[in-house]
C-alpha atoms as a PDB file:
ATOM      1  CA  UNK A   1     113.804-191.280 121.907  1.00  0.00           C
ATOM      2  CA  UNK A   2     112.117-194.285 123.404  1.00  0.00           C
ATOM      3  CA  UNK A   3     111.255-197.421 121.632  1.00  0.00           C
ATOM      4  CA  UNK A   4     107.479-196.730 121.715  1.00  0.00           C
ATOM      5  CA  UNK A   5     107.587-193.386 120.819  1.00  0.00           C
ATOM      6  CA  UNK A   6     109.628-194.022 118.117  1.00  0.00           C
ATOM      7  CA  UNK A   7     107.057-196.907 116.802  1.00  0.00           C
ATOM      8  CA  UNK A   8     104.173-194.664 117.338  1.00  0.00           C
ATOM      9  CA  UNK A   9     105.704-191.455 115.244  1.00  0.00           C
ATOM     10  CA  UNK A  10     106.758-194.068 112.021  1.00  0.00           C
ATOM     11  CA  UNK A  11     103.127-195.345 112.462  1.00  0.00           C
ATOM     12  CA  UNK A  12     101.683-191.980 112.357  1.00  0.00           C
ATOM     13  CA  UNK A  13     104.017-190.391 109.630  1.00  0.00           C
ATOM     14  CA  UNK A  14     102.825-193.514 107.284  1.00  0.00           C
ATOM     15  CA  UNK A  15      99.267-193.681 107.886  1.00  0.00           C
ATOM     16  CA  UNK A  16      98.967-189.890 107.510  1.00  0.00           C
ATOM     17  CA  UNK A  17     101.423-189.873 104.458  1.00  0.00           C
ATOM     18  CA  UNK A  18      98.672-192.271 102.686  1.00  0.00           C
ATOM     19  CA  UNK A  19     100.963-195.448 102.947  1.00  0.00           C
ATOM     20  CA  UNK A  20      98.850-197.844 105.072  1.00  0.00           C
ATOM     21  CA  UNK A  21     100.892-200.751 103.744  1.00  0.00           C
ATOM     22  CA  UNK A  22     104.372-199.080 105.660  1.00  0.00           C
ATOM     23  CA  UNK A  23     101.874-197.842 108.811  1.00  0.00           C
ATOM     24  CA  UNK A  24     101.000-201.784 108.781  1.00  0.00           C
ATOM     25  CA  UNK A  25     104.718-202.527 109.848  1.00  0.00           C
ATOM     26  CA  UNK A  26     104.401-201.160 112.851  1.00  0.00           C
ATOM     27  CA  UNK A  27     101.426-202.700 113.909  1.00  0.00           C
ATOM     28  CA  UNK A  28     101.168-206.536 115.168  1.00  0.00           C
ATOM     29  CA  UNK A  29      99.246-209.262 113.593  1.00  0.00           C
ATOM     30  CA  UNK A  30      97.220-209.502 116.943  1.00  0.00           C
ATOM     31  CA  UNK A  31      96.900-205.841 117.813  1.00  0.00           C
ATOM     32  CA  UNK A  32      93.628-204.888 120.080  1.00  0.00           C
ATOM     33  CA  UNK A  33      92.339-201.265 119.291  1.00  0.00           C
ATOM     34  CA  UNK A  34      89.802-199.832 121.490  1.00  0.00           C
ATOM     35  CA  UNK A  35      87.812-197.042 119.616  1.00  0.00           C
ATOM     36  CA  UNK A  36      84.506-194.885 119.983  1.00  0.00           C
ATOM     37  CA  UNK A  37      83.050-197.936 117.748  1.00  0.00           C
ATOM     38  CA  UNK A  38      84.119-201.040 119.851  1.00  0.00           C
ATOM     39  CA  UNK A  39      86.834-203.304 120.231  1.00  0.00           C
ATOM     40  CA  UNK A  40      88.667-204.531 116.897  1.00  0.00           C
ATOM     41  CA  UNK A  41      91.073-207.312 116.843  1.00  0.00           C
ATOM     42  CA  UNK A  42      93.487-208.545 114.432  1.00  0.00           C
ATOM     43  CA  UNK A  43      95.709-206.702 111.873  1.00  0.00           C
ATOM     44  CA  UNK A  44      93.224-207.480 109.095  1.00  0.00           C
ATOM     45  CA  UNK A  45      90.137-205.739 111.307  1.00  0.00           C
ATOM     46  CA  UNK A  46      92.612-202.933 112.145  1.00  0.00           C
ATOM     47  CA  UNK A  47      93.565-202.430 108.595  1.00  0.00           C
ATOM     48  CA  UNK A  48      89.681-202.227 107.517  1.00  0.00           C
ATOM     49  CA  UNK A  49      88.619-199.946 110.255  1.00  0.00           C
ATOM     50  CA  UNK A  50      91.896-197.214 109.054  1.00  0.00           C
ATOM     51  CA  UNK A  51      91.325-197.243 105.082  1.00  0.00           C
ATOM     52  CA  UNK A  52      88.149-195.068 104.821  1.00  0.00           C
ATOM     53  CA  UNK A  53      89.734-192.726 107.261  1.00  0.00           C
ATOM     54  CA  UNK A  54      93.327-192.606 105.053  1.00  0.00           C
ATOM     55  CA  UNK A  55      90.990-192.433 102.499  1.00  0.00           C
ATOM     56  CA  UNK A  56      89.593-188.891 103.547  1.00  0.00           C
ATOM     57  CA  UNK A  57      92.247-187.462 104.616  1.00  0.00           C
ATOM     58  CA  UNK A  58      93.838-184.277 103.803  1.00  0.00           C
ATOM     59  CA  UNK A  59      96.125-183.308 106.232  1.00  0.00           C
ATOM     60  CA  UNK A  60      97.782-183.783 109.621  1.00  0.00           C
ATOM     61  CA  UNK A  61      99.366-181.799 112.256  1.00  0.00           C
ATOM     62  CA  UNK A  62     100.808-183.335 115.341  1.00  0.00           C
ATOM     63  CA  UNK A  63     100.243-181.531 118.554  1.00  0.00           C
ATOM     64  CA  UNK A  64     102.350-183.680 120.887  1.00  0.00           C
ATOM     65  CA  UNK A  65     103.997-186.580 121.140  1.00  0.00           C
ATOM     66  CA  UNK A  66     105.008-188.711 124.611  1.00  0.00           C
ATOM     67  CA  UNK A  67     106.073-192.337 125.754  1.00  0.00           C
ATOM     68  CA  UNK A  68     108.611-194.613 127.470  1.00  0.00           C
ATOM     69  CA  UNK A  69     110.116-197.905 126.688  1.00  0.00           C
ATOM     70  CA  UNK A  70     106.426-199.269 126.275  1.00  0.00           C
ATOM     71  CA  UNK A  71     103.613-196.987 125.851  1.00  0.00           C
ATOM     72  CA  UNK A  72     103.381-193.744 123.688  1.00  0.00           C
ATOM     73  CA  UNK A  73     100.810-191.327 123.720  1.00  0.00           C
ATOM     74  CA  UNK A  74     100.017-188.717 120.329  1.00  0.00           C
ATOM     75  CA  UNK A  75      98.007-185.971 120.180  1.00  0.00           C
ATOM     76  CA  UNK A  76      97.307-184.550 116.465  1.00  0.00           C
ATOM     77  CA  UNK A  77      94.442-183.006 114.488  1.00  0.00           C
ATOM     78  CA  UNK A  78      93.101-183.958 110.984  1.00  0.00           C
ATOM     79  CA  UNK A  79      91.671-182.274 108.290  1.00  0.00           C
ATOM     80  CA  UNK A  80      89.380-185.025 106.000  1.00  0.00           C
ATOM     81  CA  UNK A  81      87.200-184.300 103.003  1.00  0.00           C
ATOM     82  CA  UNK A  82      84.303-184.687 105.653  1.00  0.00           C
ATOM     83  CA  UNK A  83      85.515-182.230 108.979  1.00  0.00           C
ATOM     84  CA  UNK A  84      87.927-179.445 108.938  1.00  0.00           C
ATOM     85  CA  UNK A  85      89.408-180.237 111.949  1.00  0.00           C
ATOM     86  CA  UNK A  86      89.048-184.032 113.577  1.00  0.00           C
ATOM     87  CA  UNK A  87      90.995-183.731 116.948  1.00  0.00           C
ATOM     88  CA  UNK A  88      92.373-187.232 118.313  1.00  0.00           C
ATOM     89  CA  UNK A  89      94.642-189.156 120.589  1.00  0.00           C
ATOM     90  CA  UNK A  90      96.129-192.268 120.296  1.00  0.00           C
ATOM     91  CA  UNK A  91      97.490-194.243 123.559  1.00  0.00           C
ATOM     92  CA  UNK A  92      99.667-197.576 122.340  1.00  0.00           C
ATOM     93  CA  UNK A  93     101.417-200.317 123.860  1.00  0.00           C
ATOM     94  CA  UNK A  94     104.260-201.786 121.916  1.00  0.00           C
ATOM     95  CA  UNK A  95     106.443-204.707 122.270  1.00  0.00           C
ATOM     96  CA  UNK A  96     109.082-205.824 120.237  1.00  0.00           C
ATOM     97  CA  UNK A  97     108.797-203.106 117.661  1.00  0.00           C
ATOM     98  CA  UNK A  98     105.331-203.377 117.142  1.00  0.00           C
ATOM     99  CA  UNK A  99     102.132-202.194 118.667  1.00  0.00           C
ATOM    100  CA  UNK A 100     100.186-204.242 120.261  1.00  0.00           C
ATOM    101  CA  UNK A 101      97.427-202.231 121.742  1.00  0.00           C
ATOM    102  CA  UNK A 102      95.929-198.866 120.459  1.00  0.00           C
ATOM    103  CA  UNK A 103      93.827-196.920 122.343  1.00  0.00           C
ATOM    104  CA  UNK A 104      91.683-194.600 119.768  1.00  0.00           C
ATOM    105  CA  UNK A 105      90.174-191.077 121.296  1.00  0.00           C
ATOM    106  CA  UNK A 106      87.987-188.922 119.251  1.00  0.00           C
ATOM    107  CA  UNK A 107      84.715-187.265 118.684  1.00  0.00           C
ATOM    108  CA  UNK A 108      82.587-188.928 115.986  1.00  0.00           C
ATOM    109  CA  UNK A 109      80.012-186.104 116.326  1.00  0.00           C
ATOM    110  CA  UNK A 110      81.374-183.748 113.659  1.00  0.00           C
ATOM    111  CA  UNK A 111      81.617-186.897 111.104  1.00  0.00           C
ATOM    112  CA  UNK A 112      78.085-187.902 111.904  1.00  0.00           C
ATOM    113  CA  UNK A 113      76.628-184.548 111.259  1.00  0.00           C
ATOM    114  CA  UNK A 114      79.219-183.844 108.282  1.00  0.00           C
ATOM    115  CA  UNK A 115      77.745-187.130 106.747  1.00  0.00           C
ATOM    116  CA  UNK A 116      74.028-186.747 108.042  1.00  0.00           C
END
């Protein structure tokens, strides 16, 4: 299994396990995440925008998971309190051990009208 891919599961089997503090780990102090919302940068911005979602979240299947010695790619689907089903990719850079970039991809449609 390649470095990044390796990163990017442990990140995703924390986070989805409720342990934000172990997802953290994996994540560097100056990551970059592009998402639907904007840019966020900075572990402490990263950390705020990921607790409401942990938060909701029920459950978590991955659907497929790819990467090399730097990027990584998953594909899963979430259930939340809000949506039965919340679709999303994630497409990370990582360098030594940690990721650096995260590229977020989802619909915030269903959320909206869940919450509207």
């Amino acid at each position: 299994m390649s470095d990044a891919l390796r990163v990017a599961l442990n990140y995703y089997s924390a986070w989805t396990g409720h342990d934000l503090d172990q997802a953290m780990t994996f994540v560097a102090d100056d990551i970059v995440c592009d998402a639907p919302a904007g840019r966020l940068e900075g572990a402490a911005a990263y950390r705020e925008f990921m607790t409401p979602f942990t938060g909701m979240l029920v459950r978590a299947e991955l659907l497929g998971a790819y990467g090399d010695d730097e990027h990584a790619v998953i594909v899963y689907d979430t259930e939340t309190k809000l949506v039965a089903s919340g679709p999303a990719a994630e497409y990370v850079t990582v360098r030594d051990g940690k990721i650096v970039h995260s590229r977020f991809i989802f619909d915030r449609l269903p959320f909206a009208q869940a919450r509207g």
